[in-house]
Structure formats: structure tokens, C-alpha cells
PDB file of N, CA and C in Angstrom:
ATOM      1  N   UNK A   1     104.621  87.120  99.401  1.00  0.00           N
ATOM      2  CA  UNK A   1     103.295  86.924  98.863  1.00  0.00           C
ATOM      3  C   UNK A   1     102.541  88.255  98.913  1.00  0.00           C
ATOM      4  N   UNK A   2     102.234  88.217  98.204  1.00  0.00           N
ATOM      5  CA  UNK A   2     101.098  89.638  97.803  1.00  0.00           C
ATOM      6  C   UNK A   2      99.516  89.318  97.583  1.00  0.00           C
ATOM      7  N   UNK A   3      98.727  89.918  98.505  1.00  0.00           N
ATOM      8  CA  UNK A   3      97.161  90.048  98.661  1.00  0.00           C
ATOM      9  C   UNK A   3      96.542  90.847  98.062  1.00  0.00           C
ATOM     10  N   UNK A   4      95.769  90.932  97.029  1.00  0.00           N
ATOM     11  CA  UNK A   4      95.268  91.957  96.887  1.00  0.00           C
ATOM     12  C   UNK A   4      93.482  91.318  96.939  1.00  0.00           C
ATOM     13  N   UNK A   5      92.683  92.500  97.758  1.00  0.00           N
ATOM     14  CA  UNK A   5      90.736  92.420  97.440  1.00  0.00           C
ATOM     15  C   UNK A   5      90.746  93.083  96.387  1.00  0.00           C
ATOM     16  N   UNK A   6      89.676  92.147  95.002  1.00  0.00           N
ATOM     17  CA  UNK A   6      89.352  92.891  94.203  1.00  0.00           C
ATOM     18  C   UNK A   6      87.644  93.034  94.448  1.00  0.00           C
ATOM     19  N   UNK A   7      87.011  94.216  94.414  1.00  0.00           N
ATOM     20  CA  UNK A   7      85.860  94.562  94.652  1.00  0.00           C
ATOM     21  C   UNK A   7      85.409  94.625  92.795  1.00  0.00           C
ATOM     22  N   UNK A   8      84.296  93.538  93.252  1.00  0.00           N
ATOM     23  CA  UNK A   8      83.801  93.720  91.338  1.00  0.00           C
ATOM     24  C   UNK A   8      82.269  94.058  91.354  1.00  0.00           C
ATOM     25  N   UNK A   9      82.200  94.878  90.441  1.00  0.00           N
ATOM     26  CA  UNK A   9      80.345  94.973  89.997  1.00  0.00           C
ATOM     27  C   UNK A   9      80.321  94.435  88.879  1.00  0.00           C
ATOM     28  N   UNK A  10      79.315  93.565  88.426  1.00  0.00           N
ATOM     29  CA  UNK A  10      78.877  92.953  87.287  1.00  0.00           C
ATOM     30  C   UNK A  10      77.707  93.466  86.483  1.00  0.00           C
ATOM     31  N   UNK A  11      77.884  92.876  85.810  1.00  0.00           N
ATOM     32  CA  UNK A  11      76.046  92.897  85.325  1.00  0.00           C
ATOM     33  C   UNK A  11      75.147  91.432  85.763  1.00  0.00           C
ATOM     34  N   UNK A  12      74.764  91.599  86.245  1.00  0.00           N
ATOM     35  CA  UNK A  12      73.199  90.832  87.566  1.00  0.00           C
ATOM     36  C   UNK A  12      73.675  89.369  87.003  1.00  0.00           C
ATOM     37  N   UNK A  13      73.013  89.399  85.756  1.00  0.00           N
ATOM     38  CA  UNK A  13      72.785  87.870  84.921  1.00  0.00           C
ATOM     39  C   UNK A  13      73.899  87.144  85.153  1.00  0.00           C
ATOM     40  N   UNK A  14      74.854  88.229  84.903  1.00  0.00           N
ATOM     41  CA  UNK A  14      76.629  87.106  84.796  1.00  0.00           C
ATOM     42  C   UNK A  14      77.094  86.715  85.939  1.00  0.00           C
ATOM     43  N   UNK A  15      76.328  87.170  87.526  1.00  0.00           N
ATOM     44  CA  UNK A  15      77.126  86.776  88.190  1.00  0.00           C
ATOM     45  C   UNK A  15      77.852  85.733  88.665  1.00  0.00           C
ATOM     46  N   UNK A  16      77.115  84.495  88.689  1.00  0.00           N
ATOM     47  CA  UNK A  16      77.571  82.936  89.106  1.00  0.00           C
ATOM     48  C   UNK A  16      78.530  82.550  87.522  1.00  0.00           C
ATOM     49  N   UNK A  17      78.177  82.864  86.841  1.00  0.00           N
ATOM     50  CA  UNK A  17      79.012  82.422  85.558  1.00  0.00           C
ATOM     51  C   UNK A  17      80.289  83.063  85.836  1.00  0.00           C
ATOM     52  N   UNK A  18      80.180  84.455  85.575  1.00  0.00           N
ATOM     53  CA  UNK A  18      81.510  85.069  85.957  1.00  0.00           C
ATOM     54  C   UNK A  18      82.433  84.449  87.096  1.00  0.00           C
ATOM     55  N   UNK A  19      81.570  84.891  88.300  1.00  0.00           N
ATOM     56  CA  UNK A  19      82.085  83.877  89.636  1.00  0.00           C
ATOM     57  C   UNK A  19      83.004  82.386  89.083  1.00  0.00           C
ATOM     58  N   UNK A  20      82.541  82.294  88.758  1.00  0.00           N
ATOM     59  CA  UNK A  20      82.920  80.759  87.946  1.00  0.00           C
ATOM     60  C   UNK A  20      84.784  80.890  87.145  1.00  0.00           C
ATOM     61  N   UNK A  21      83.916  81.864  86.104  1.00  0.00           N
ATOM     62  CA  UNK A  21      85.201  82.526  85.130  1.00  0.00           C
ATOM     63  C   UNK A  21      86.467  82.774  86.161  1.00  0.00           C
ATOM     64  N   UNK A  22      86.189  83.805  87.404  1.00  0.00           N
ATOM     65  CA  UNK A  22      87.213  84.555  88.070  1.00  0.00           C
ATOM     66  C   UNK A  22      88.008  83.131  88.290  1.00  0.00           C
ATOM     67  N   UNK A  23      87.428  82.556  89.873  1.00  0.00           N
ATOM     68  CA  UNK A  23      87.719  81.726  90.871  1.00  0.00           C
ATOM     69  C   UNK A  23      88.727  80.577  89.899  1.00  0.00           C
ATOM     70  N   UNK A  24      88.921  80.473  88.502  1.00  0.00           N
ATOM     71  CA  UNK A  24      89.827  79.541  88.062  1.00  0.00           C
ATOM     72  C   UNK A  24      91.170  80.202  86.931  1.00  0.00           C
ATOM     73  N   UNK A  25      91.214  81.512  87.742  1.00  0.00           N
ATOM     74  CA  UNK A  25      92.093  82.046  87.182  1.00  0.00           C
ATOM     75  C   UNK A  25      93.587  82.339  88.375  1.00  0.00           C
ATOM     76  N   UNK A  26      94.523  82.241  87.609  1.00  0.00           N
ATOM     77  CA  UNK A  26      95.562  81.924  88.223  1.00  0.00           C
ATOM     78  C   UNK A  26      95.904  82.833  89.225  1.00  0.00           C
ATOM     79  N   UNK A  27      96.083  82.266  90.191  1.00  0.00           N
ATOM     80  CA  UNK A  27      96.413  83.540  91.628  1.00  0.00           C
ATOM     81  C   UNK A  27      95.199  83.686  91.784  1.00  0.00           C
ATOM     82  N   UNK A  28      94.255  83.588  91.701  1.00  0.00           N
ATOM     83  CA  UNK A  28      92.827  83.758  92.305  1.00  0.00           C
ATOM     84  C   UNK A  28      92.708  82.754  93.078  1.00  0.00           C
ATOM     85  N   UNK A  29      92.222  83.430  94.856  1.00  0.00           N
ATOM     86  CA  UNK A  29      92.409  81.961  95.880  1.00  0.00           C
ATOM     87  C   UNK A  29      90.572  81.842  95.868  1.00  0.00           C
ATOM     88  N   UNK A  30      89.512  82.975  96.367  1.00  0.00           N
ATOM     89  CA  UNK A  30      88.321  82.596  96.408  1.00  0.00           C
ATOM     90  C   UNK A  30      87.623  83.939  95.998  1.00  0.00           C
ATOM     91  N   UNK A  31      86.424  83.662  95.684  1.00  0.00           N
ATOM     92  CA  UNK A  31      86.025  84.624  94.621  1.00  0.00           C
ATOM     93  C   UNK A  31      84.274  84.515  96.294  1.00  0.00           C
ATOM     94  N   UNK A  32      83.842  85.422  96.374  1.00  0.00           N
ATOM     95  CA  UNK A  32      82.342  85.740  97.193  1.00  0.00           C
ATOM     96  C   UNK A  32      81.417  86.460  96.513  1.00  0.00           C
ATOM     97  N   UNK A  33      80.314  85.783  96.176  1.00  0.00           N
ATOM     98  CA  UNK A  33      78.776  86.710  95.734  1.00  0.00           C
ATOM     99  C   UNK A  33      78.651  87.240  97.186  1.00  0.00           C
ATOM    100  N   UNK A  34      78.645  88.671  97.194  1.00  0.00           N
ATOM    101  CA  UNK A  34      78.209  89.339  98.342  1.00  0.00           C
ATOM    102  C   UNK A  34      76.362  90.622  98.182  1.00  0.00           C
ATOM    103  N   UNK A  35      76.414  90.941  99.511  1.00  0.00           N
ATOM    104  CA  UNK A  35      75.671  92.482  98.930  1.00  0.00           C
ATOM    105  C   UNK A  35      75.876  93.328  99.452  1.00  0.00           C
ATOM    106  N   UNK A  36      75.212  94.210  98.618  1.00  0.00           N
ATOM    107  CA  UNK A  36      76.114  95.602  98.728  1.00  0.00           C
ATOM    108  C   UNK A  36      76.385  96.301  97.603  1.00  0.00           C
ATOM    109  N   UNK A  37      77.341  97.292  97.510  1.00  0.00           N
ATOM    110  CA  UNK A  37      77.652  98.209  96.317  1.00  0.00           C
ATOM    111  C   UNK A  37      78.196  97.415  95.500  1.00  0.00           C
ATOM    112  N   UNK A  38      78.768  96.490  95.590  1.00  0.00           N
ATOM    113  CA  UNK A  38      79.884  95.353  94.657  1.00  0.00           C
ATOM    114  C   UNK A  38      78.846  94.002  94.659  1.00  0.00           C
ATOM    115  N   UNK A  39      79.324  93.073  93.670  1.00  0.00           N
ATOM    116  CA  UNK A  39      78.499  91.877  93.156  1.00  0.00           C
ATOM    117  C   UNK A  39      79.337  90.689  93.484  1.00  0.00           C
ATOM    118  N   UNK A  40      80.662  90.925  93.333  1.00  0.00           N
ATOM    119  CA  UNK A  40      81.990  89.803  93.876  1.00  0.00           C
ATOM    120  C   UNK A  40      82.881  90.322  94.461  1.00  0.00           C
ATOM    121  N   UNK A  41      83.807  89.978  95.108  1.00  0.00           N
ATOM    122  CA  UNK A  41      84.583  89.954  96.114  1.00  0.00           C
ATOM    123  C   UNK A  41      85.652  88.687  95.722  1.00  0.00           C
ATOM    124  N   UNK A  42      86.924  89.405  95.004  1.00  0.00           N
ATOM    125  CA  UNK A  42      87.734  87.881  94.836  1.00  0.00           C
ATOM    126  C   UNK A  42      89.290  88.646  95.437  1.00  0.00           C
ATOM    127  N   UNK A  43      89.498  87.344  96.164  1.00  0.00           N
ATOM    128  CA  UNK A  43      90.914  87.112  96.533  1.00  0.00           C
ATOM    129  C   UNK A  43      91.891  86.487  95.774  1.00  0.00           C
ATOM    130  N   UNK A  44      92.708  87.930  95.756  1.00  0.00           N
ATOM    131  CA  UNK A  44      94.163  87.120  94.667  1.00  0.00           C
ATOM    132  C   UNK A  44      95.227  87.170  95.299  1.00  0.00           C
ATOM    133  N   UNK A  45      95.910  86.163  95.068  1.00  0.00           N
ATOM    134  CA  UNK A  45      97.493  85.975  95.671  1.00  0.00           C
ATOM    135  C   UNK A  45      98.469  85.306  94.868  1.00  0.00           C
ATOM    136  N   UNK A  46      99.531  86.436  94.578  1.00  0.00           N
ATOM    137  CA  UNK A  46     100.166  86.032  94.042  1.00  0.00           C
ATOM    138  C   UNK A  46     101.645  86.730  94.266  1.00  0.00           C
ATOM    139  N   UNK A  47     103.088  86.066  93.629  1.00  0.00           N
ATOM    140  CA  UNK A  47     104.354  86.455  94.348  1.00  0.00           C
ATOM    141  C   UNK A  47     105.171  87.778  94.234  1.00  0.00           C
ATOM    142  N   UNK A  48     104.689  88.635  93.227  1.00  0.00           N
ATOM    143  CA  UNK A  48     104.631  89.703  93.092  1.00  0.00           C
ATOM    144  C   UNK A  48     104.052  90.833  92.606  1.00  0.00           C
ATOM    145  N   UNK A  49     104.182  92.041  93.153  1.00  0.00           N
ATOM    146  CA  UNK A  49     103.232  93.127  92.411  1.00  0.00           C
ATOM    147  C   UNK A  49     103.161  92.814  91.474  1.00  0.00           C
ATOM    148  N   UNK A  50     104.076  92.833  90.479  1.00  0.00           N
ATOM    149  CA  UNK A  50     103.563  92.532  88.435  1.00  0.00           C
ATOM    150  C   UNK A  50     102.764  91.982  88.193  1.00  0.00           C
ATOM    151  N   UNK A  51     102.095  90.862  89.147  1.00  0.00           N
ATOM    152  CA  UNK A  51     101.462  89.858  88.714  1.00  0.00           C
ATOM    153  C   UNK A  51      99.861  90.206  88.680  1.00  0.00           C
ATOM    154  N   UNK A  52     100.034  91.195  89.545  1.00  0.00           N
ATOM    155  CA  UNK A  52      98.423  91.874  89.628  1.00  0.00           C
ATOM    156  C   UNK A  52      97.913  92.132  88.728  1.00  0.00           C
ATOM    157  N   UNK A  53      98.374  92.506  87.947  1.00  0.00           N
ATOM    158  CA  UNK A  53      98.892  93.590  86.720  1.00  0.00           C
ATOM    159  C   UNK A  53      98.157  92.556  85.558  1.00  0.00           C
ATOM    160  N   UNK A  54      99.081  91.010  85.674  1.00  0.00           N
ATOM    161  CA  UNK A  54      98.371  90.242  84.376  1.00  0.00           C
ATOM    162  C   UNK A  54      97.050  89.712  85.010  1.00  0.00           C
ATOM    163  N   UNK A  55      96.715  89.552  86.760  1.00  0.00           N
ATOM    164  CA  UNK A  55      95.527  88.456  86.515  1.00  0.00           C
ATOM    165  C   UNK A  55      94.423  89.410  86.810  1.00  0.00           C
ATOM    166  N   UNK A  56      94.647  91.181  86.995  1.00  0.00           N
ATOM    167  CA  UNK A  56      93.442  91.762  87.501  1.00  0.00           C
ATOM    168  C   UNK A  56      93.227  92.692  86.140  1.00  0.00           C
ATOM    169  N   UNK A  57      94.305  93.253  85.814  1.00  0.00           N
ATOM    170  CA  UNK A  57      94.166  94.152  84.452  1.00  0.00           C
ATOM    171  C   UNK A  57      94.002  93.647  83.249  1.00  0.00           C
ATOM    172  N   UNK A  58      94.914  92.777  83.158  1.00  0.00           N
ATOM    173  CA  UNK A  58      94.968  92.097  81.787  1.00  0.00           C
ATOM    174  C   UNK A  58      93.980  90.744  81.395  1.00  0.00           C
ATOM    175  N   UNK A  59      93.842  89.561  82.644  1.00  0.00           N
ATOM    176  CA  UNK A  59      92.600  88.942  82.248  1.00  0.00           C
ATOM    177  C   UNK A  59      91.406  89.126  83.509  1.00  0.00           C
ATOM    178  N   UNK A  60      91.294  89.749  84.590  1.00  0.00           N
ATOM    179  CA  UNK A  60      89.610  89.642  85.606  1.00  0.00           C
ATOM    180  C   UNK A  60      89.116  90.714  84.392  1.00  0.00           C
ATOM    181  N   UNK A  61      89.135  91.702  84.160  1.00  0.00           N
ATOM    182  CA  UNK A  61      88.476  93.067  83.912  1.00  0.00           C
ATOM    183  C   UNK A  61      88.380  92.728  82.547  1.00  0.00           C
ATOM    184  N   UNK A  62      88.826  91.728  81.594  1.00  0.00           N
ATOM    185  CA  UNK A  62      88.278  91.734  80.158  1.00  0.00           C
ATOM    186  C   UNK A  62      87.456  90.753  80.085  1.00  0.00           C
ATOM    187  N   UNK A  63      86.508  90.076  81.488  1.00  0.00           N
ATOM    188  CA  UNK A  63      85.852  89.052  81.185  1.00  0.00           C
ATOM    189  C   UNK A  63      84.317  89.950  80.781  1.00  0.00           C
ATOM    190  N   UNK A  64      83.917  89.162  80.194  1.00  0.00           N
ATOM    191  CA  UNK A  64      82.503  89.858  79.530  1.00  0.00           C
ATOM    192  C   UNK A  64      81.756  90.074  80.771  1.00  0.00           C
ATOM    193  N   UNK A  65      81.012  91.015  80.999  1.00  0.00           N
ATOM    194  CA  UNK A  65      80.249  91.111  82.210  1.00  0.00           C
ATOM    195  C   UNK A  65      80.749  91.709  83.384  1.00  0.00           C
ATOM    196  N   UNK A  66      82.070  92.111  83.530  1.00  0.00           N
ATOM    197  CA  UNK A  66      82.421  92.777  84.353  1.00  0.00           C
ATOM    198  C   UNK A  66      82.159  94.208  84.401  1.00  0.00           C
ATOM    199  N   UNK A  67      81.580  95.095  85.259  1.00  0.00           N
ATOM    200  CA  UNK A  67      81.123  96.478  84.370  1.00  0.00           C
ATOM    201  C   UNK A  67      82.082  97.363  85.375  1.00  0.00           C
ATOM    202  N   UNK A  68      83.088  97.500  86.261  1.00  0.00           N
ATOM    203  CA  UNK A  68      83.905  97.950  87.043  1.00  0.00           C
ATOM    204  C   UNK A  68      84.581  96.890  87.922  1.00  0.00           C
ATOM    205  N   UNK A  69      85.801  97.151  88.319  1.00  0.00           N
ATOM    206  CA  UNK A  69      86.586  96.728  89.827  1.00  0.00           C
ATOM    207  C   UNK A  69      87.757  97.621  90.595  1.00  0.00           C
ATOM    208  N   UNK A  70      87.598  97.458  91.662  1.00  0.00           N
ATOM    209  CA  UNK A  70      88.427  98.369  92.676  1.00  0.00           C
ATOM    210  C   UNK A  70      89.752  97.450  93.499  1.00  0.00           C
ATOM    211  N   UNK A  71      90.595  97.742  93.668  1.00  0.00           N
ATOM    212  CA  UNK A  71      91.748  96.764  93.933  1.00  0.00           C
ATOM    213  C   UNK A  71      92.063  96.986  95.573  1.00  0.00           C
ATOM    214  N   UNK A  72      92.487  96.792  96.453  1.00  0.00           N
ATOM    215  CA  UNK A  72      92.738  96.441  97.599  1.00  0.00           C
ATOM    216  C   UNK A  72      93.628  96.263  97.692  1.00  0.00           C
ATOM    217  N   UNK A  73      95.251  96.379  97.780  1.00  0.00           N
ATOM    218  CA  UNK A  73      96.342  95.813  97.693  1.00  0.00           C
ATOM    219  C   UNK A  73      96.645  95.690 100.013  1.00  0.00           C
ATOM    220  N   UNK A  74      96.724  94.323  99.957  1.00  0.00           N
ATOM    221  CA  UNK A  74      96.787  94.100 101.685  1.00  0.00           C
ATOM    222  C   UNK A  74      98.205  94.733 102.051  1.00  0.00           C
ATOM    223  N   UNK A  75      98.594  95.399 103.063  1.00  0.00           N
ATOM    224  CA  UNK A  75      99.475  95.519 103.620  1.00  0.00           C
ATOM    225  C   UNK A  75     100.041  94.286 104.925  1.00  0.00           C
ATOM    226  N   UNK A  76      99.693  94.362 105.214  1.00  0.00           N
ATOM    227  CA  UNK A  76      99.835  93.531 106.565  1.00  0.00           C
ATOM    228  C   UNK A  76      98.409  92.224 106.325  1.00  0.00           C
ATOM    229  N   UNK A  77      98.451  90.946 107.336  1.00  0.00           N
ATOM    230  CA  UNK A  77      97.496  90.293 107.181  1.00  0.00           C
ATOM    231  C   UNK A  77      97.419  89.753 108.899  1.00  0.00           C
ATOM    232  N   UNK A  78      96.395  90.082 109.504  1.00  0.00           N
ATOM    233  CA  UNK A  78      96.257  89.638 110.405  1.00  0.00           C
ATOM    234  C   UNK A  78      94.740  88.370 110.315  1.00  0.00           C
ATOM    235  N   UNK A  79      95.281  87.185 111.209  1.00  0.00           N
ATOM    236  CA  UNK A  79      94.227  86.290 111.284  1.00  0.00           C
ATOM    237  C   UNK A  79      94.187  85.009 112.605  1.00  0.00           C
ATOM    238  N   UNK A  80      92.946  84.865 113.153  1.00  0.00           N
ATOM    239  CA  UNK A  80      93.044  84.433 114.602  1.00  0.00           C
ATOM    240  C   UNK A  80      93.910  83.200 114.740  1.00  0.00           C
ATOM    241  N   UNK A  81      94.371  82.574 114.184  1.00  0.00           N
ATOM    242  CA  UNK A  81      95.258  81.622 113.796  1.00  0.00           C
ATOM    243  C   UNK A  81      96.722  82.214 114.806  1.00  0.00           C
ATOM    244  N   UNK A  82      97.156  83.361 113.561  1.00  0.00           N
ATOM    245  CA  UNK A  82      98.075  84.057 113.946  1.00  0.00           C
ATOM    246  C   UNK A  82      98.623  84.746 115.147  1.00  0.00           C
ATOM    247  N   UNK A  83      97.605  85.492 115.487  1.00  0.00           N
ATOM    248  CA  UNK A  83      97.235  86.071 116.716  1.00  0.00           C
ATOM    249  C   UNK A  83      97.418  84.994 118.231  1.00  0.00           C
ATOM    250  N   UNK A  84      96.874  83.682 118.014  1.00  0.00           N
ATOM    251  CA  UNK A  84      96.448  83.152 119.403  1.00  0.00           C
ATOM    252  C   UNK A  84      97.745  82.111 119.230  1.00  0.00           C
ATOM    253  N   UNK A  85      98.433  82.110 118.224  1.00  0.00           N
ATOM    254  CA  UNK A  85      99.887  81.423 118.177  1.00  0.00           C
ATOM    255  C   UNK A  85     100.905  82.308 118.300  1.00  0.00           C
ATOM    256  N   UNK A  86     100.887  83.661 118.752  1.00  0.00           N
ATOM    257  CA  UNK A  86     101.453  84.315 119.024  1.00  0.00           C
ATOM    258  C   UNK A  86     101.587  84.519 120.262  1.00  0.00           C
ATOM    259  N   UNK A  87     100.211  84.600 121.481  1.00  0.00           N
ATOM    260  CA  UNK A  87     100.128  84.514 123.031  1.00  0.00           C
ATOM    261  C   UNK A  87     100.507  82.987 122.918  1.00  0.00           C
ATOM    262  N   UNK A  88     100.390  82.193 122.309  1.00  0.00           N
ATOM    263  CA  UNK A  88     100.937  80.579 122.867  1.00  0.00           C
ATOM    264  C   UNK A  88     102.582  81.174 123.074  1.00  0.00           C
ATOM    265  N   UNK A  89     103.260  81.687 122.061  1.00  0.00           N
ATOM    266  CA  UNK A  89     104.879  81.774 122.467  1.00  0.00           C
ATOM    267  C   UNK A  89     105.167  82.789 123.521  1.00  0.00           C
ATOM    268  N   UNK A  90     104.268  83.822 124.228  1.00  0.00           N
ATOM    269  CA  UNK A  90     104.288  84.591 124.831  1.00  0.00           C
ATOM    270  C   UNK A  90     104.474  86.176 124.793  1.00  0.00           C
ATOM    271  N   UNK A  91     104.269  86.078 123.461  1.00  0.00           N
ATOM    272  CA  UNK A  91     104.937  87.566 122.627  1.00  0.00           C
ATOM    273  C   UNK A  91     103.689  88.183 123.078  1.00  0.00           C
ATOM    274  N   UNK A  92     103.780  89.581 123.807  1.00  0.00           N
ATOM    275  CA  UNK A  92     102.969  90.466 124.035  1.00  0.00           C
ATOM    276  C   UNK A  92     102.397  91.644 123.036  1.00  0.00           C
TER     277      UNK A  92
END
């Protein structure tokens, strides 16, 4: 499985619409109105690199209203889940 953060700026008006647009596109797990330098924050996952390729290049970035995005590709994923089921088996 492959993670990638996409960091998006919009234009203001589109954001909840867009939001909308992203979050039901394939391999897209959750899409965040944040603040800050960026306007959304969406999580994609999907089974291989190529795939980035069709749901971030080919359809996030041609939705109307998108005015930039920056990609994140995860290396590793750590999460407290993980972590505290890891001291349960004793692994140091």
C-alpha cells in the first residue's frame, strides 16, 4: 500500500465543494479543510506508485478550483495502535 499527503490550495469559494469533489475519488481515504498555507489536506491510498499518477495528476489537479498541490509520498507509517501492540508482544 502506498500513502501519499496531498497538500492543496484552492480558490476560497471552492473549498467545501471541491472537498466534496476530492474525498469521492478513488484511492482518496479523507480529504481535511485545514489552516495555514494549504486549504485541503487529502489522504490517498492506493496499491501502487502508478496510481498516484492517475488520481493526483490526472484527475485531483484538473478539478476546477484547484490553484496548486504538493505530494507527500509516506515512507514508513507509524500509529499508536501500532506502537502499543508492539510493547504488548514485547518487542523493544
Amino acid at each position: 500500500m502506498v500513502t501519499a499527503i496531498v497538500l492543496i490550495s484552492a480558490e476560497t469559494s471552492r473549498i467545501p465543494d471541491l472537498a466534496g469533489q476530492i474525498v469521492d475519488l478513488d484511492g482518496v481515504q479523507e480529504v481535511f479543510s485545514v489552516a495555514g498555507r494549504h486549504d485541503l489536506v487529502a489522504i490517498v491510498k492506493v496499491a501502487r506508485n502508478e496510481q498516484l499518477a492517475d488520481v493526483i495528476s490526472d484527475r485531483m489537479r484538473h478539478l476546477e478550483g484547484i490553484v496548486a498541490t504538493e505530494t507527500m509520498i509516506a515512507f514508513r507509517a507509524y500509529s499508536k495502535q501500532d506502537l502499543e501492540a508492539g510493547f504488548g508482544l514485547g518487542l523493544d
